[in-house]
C-alpha atoms as a PDB file:
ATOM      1  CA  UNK A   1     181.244  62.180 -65.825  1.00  0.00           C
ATOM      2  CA  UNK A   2     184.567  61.171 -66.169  1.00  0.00           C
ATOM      3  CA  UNK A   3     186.554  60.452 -62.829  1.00  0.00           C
ATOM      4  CA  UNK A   4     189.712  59.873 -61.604  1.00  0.00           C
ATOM      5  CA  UNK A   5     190.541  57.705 -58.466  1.00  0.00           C
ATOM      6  CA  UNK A   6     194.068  57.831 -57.125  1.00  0.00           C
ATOM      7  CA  UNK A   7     195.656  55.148 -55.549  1.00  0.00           C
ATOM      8  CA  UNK A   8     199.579  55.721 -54.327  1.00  0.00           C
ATOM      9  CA  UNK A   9     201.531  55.392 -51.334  1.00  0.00           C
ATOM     10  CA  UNK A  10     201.689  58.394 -48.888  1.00  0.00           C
ATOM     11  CA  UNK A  11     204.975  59.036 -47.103  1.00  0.00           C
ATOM     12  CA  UNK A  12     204.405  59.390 -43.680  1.00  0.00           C
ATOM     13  CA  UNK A  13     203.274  62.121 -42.014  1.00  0.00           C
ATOM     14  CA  UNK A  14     205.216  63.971 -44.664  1.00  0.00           C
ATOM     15  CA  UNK A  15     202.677  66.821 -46.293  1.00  0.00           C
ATOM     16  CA  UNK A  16     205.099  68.474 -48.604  1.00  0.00           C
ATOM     17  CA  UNK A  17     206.304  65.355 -50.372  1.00  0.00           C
ATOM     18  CA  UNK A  18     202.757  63.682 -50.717  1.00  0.00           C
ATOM     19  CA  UNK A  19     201.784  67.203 -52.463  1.00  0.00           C
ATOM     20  CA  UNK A  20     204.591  66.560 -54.797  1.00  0.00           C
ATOM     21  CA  UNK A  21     204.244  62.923 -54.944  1.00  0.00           C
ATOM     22  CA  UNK A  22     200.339  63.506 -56.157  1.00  0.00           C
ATOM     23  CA  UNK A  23     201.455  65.756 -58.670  1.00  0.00           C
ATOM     24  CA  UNK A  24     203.405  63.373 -60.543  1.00  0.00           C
ATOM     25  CA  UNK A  25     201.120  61.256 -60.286  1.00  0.00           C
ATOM     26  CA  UNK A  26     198.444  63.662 -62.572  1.00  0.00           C
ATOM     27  CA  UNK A  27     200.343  62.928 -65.928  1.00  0.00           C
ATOM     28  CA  UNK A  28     196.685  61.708 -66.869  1.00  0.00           C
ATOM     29  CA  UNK A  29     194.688  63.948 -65.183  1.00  0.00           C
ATOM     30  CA  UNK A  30     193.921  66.059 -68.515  1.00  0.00           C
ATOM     31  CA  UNK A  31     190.095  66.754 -68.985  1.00  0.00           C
ATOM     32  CA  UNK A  32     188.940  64.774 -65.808  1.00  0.00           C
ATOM     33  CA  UNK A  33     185.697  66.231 -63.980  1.00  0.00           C
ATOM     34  CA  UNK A  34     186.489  64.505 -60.390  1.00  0.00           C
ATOM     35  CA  UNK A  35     189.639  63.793 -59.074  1.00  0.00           C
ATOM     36  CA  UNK A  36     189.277  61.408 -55.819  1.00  0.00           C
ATOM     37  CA  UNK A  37     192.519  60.492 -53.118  1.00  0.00           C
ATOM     38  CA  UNK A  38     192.967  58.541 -49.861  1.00  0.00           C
ATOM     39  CA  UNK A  39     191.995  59.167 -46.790  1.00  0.00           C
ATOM     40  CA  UNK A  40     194.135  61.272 -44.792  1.00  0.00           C
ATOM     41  CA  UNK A  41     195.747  62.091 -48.285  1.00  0.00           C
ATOM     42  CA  UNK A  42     198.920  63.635 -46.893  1.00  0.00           C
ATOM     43  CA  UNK A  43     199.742  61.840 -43.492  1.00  0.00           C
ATOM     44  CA  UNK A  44     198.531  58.736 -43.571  1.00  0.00           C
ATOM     45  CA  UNK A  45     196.407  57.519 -41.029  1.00  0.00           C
ATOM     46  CA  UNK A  46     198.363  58.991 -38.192  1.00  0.00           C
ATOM     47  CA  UNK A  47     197.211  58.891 -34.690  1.00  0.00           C
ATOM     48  CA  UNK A  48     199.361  62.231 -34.360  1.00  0.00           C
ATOM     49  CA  UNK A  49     196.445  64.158 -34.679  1.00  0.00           C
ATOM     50  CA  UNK A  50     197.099  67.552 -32.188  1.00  0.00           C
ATOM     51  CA  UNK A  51     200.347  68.328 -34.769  1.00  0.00           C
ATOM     52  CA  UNK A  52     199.062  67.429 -37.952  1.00  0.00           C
ATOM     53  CA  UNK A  53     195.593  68.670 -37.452  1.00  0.00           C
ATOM     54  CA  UNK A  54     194.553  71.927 -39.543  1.00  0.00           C
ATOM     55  CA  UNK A  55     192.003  74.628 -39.657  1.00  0.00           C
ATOM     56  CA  UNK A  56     190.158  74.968 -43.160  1.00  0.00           C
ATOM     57  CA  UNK A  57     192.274  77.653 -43.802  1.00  0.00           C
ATOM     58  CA  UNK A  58     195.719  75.267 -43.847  1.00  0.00           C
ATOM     59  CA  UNK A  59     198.099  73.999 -45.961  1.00  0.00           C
ATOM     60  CA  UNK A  60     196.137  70.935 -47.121  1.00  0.00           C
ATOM     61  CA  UNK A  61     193.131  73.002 -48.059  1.00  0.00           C
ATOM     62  CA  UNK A  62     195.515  75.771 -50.079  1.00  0.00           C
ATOM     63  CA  UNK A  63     197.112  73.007 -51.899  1.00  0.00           C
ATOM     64  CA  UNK A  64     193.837  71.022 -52.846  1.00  0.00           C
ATOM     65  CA  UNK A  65     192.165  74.416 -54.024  1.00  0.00           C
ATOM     66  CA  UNK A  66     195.365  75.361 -56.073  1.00  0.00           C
ATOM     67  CA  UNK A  67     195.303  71.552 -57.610  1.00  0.00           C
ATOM     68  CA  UNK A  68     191.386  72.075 -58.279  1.00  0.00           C
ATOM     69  CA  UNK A  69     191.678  75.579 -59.837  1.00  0.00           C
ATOM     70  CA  UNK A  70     194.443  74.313 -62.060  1.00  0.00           C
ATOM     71  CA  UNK A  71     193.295  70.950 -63.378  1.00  0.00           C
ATOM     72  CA  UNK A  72     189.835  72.842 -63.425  1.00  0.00           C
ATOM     73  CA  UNK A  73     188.016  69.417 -61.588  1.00  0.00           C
ATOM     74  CA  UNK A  74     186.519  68.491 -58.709  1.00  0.00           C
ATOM     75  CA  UNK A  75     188.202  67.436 -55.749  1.00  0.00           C
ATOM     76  CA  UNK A  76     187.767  64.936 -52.969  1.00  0.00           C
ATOM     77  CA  UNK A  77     190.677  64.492 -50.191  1.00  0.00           C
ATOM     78  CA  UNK A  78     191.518  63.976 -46.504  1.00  0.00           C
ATOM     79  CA  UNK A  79     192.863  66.230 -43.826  1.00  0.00           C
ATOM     80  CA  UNK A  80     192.676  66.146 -40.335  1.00  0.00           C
ATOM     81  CA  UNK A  81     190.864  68.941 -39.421  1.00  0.00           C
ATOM     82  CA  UNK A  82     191.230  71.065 -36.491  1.00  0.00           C
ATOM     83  CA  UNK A  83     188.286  72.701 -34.534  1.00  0.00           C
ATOM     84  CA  UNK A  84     189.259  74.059 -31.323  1.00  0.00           C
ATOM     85  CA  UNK A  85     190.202  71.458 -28.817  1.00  0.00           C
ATOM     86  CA  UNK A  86     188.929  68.842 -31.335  1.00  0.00           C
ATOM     87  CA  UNK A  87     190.388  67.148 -33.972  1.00  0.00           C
ATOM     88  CA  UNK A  88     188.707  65.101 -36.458  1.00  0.00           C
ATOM     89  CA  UNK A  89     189.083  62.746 -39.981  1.00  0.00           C
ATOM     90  CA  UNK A  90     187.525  64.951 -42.164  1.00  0.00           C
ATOM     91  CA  UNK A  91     186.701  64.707 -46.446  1.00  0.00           C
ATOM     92  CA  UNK A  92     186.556  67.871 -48.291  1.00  0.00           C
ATOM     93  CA  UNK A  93     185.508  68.323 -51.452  1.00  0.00           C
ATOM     94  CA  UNK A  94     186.164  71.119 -53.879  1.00  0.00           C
ATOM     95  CA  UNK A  95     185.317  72.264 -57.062  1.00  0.00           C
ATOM     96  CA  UNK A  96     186.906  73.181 -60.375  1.00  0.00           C
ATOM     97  CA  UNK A  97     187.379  76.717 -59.435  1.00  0.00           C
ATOM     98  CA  UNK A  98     189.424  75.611 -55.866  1.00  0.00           C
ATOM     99  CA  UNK A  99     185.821  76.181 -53.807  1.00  0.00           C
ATOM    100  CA  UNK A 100     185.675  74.383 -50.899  1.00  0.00           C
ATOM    101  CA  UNK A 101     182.516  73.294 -51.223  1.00  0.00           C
ATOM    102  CA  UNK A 102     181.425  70.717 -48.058  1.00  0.00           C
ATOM    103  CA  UNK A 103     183.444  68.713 -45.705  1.00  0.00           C
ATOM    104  CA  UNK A 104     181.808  65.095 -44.350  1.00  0.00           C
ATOM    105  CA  UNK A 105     183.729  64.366 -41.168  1.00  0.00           C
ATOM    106  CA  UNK A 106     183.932  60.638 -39.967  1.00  0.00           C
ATOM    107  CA  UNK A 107     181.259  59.165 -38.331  1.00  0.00           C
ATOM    108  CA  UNK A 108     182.687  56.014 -37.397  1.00  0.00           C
ATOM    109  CA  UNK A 109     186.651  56.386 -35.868  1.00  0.00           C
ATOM    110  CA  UNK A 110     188.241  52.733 -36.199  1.00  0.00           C
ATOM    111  CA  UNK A 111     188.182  51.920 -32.252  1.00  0.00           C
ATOM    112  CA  UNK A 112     190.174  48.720 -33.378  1.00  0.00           C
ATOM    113  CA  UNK A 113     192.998  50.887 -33.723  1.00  0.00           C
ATOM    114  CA  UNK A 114     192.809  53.494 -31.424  1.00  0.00           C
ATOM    115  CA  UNK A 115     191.398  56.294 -33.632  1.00  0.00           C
ATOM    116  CA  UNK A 116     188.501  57.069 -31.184  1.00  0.00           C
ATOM    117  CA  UNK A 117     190.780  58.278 -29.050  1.00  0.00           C
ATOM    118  CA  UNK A 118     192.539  60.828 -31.425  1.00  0.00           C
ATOM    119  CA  UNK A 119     189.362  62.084 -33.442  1.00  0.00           C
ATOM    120  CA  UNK A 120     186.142  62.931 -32.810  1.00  0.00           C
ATOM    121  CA  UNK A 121     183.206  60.965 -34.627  1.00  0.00           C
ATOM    122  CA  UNK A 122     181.516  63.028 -36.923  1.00  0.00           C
ATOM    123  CA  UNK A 123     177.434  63.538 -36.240  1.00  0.00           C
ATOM    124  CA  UNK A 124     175.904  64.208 -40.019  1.00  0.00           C
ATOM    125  CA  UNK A 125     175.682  62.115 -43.280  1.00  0.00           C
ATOM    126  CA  UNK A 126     176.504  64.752 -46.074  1.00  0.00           C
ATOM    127  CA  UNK A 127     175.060  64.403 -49.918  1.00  0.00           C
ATOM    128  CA  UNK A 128     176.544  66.746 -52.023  1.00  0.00           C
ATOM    129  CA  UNK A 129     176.220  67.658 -55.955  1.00  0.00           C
ATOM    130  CA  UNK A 130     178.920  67.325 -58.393  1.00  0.00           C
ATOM    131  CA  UNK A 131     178.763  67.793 -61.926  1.00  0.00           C
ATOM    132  CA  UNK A 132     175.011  67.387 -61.657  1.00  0.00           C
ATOM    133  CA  UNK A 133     175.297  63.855 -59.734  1.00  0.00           C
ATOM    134  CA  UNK A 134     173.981  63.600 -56.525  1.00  0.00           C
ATOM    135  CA  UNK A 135     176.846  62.118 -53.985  1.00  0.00           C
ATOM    136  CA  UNK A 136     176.949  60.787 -50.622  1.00  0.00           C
ATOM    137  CA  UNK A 137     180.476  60.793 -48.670  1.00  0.00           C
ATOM    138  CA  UNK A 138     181.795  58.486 -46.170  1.00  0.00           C
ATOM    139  CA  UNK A 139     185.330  57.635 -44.799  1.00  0.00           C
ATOM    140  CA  UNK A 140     187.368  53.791 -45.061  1.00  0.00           C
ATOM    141  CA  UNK A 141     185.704  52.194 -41.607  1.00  0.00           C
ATOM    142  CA  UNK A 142     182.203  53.510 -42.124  1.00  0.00           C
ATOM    143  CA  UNK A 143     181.889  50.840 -44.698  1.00  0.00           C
ATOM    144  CA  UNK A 144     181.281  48.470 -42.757  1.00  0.00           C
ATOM    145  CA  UNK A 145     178.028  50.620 -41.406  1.00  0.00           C
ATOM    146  CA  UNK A 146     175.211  50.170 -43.542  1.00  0.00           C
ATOM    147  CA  UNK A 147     172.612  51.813 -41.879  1.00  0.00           C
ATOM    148  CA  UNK A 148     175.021  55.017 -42.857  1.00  0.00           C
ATOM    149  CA  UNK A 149     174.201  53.953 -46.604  1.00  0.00           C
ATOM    150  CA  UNK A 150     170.948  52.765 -46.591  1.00  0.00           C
ATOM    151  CA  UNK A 151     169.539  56.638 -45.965  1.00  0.00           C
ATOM    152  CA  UNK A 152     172.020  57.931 -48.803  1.00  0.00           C
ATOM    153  CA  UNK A 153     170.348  55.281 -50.703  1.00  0.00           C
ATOM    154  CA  UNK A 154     166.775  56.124 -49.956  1.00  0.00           C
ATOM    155  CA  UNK A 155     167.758  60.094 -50.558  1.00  0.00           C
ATOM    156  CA  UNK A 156     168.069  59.002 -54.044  1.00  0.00           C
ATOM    157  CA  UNK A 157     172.086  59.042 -53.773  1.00  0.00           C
ATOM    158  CA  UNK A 158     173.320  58.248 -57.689  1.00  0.00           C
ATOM    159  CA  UNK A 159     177.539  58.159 -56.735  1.00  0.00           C
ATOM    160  CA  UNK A 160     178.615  56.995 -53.434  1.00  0.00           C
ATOM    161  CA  UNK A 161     182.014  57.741 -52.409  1.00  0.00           C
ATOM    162  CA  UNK A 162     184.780  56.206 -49.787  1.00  0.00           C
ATOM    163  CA  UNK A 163     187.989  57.191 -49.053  1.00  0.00           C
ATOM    164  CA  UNK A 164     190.252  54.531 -47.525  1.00  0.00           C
ATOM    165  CA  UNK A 165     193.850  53.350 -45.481  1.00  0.00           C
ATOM    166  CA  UNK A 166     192.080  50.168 -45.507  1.00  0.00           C
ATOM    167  CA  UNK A 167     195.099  47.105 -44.572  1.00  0.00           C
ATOM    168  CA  UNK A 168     195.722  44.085 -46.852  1.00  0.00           C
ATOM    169  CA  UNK A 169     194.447  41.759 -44.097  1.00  0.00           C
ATOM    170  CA  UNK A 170     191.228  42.639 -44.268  1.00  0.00           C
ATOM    171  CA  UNK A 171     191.109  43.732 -48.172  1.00  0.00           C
ATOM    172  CA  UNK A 172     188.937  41.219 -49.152  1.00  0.00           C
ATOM    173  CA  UNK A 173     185.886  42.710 -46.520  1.00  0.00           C
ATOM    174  CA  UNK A 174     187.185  45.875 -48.329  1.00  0.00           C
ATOM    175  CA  UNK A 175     185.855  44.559 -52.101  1.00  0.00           C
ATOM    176  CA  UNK A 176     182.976  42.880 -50.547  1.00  0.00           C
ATOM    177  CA  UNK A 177     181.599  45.615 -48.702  1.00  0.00           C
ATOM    178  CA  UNK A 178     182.275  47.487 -51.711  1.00  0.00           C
ATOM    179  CA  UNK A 179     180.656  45.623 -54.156  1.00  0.00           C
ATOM    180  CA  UNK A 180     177.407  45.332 -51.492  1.00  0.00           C
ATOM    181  CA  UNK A 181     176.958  48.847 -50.787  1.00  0.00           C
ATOM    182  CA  UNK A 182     176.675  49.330 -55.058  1.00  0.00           C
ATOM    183  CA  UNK A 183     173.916  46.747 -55.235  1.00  0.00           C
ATOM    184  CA  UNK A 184     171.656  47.420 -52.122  1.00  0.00           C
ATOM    185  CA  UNK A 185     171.664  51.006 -52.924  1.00  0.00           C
ATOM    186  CA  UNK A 186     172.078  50.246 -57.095  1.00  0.00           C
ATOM    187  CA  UNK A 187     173.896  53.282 -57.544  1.00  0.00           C
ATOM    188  CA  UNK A 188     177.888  54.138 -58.491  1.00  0.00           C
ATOM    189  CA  UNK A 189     180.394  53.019 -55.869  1.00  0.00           C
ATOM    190  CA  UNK A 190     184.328  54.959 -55.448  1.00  0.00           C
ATOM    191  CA  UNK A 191     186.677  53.265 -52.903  1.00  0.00           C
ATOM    192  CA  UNK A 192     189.902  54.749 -53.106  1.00  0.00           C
ATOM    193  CA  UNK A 193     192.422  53.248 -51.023  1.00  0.00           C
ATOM    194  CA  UNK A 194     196.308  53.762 -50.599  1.00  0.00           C
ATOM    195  CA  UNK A 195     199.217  51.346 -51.661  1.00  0.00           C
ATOM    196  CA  UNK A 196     202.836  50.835 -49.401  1.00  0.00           C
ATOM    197  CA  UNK A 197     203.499  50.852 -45.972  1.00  0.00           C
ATOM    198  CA  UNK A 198     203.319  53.032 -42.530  1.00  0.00           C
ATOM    199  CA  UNK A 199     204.675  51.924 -39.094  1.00  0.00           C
ATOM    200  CA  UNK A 200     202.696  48.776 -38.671  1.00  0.00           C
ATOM    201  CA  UNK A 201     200.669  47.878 -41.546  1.00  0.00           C
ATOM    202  CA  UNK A 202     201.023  47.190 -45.566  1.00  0.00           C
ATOM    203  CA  UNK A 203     198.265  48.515 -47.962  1.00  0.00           C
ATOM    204  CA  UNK A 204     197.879  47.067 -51.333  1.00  0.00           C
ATOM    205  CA  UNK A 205     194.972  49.105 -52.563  1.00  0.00           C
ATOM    206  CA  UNK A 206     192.327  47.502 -54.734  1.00  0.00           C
ATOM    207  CA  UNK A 207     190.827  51.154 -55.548  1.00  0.00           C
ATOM    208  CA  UNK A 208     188.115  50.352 -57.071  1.00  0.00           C
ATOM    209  CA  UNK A 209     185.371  51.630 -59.180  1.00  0.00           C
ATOM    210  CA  UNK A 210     181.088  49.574 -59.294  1.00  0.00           C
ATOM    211  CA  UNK A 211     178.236  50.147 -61.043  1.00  0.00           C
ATOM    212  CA  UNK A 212     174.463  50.346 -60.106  1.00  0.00           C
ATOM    213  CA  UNK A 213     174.266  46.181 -60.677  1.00  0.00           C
ATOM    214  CA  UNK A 214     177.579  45.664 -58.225  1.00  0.00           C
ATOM    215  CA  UNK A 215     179.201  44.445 -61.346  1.00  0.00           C
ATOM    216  CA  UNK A 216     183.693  46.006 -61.175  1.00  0.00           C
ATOM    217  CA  UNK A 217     184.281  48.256 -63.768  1.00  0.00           C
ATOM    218  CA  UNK A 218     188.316  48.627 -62.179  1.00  0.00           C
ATOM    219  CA  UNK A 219     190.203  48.081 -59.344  1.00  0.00           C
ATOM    220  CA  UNK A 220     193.832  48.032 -59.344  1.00  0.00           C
ATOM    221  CA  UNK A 221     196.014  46.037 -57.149  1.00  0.00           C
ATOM    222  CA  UNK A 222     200.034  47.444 -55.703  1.00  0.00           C
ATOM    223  CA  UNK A 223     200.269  50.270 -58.091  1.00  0.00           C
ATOM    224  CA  UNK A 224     200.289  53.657 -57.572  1.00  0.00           C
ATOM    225  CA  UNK A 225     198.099  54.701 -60.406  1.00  0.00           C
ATOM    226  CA  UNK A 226     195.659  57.458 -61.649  1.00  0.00           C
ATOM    227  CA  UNK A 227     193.028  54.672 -62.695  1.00  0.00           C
ATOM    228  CA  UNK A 228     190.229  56.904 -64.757  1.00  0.00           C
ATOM    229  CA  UNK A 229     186.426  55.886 -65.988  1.00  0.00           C
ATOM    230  CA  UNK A 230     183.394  57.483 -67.614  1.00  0.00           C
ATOM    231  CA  UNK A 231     179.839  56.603 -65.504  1.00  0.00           C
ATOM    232  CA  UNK A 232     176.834  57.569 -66.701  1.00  0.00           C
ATOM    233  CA  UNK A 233     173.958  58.508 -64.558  1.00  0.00           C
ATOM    234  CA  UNK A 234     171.475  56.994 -66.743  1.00  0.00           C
ATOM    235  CA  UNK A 235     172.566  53.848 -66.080  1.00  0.00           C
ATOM    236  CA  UNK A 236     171.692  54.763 -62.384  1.00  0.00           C
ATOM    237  CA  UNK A 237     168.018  55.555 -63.477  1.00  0.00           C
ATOM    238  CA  UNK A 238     167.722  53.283 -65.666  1.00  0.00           C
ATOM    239  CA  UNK A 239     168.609  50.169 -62.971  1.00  0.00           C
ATOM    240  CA  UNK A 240     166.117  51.899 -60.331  1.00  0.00           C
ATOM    241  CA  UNK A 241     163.185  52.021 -62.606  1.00  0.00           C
ATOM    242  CA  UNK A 242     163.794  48.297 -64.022  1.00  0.00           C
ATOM    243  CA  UNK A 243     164.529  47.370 -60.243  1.00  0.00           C
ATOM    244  CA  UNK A 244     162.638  48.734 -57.788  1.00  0.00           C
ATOM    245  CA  UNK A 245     163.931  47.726 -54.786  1.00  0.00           C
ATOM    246  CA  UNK A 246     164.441  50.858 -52.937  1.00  0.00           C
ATOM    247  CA  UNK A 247     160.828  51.630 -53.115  1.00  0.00           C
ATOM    248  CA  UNK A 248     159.867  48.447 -51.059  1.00  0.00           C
ATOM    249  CA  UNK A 249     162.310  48.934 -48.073  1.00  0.00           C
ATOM    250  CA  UNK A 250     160.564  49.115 -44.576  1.00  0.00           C
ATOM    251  CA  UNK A 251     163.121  50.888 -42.146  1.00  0.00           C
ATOM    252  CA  UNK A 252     161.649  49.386 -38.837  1.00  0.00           C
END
């Protein structure tokens, strides 16, 4: 499968010019099967979640179905969804015909920062299938969790996912964590993460891409990019059977 993971700087809170700005960015986007973003893709991670929030119906959704149906991939993005009184950070992904297929909503809001008290915490792990690969979905902060990716790993998971605003401060925890959820669960590893600025804090990305063995196969660092790789879910198989670990774990 090839993928795409793309890493650029959202203006804030500004929907119709992150559309555009993603876009421009899909010069390379030609014969892709999985095109991941940021969290929050077109906001930012905005605490202003009662006017930016959406039903899956809204804007966000219509413009990542329109972007699926015409590149003909799949889709992973952020919204802030909208459920009655509720509001939560929610992944969607799509697939090459614009179907919204699942959403995974966050199960761990960053309390460092607030975000507990502006979104709900999710209650569900999700696995999903695309192009055949079995995927599990999580959100920047769950990371750090993982219990969370220790039962996508014993489900068999072969391509976990993570979709970031994760701060330069802290960026190295970010490629650790990274790097250590790839090994302990020896499967594929996404972290997409967002470049640039918002009110308080500077991002400088490190999107990155692991195999099974933890070993970087990219990661880019500042630049707003469309950074693309093939993975192969033999490898995935292949590392399992030769390394066995997953059979001997004892969750007490």
């Amino acid at each position: 499968m090839k993928i795409g993971l793309l890493q650029y700087s959202p203006e804030w809170e500004n929907k119709k010019n992150n559309q555009e700005k993603i876009k421009s960015l899909l010069n390379k986007a030609d014969n892709i099967d999985l095109l991941i973003l940021p969290e929050l893709s077109l906001t930012g991670f905005t605490m202003n979640s009662l006017k930016f929030g959406e039903d899956l119906n809204g804007e966000s959704v219509i413009f990542f179905s329109e972007l699926a149906n015409e590149y003909q991939f799949n889709l992973v993005g952020g919204i802030i969804e909208s459920e009655g009184n509720k509001r939560f950070n929610t992944l969607l992904q799509f697939d090459t015909k614009g179907i919204l297929l699942t959403k995974y909503r966050k199960i761990h809001p960053f309390s460092f920062s607030d975000e507990d008290k502006y979104y709900q915490a999710g209650k569900s792990t999700v696995i999903s299938e695309i192009q055949e690969w079995k995927a599990g979905f999580s959100i920047c902060y769950d990371l750090r969790f993982p219990e969370l990716y220790r039962m996508y790993g014993k489900s068999g998971v072969e391509l976990l996912i993570n979709i970031a605003n994760w701060p330069d401060t802290r960026i190295e925890h970010w490629r650790t964590l990274l790097k250590a959820r790839a090994i302990e669960n020896q499967c594929f590893v996404a972290g997409v993460n967002r470049v640039g600025d918002d009110l308080k804090l500077h991002y400088n990305g490190f999107t990155s891409l692991f195999d099974p063995m933890g070993k970087e196969i990219l990661s880019c660092e500042n630049d707003e990019e469309l950074l693309i790789s093939e993975i192969d879910r033999d490898l995935v198989s292949d590392v399992r059977k030769k390394f066995p670990f997953l059979n001997d774990i004892r969750l007490i």
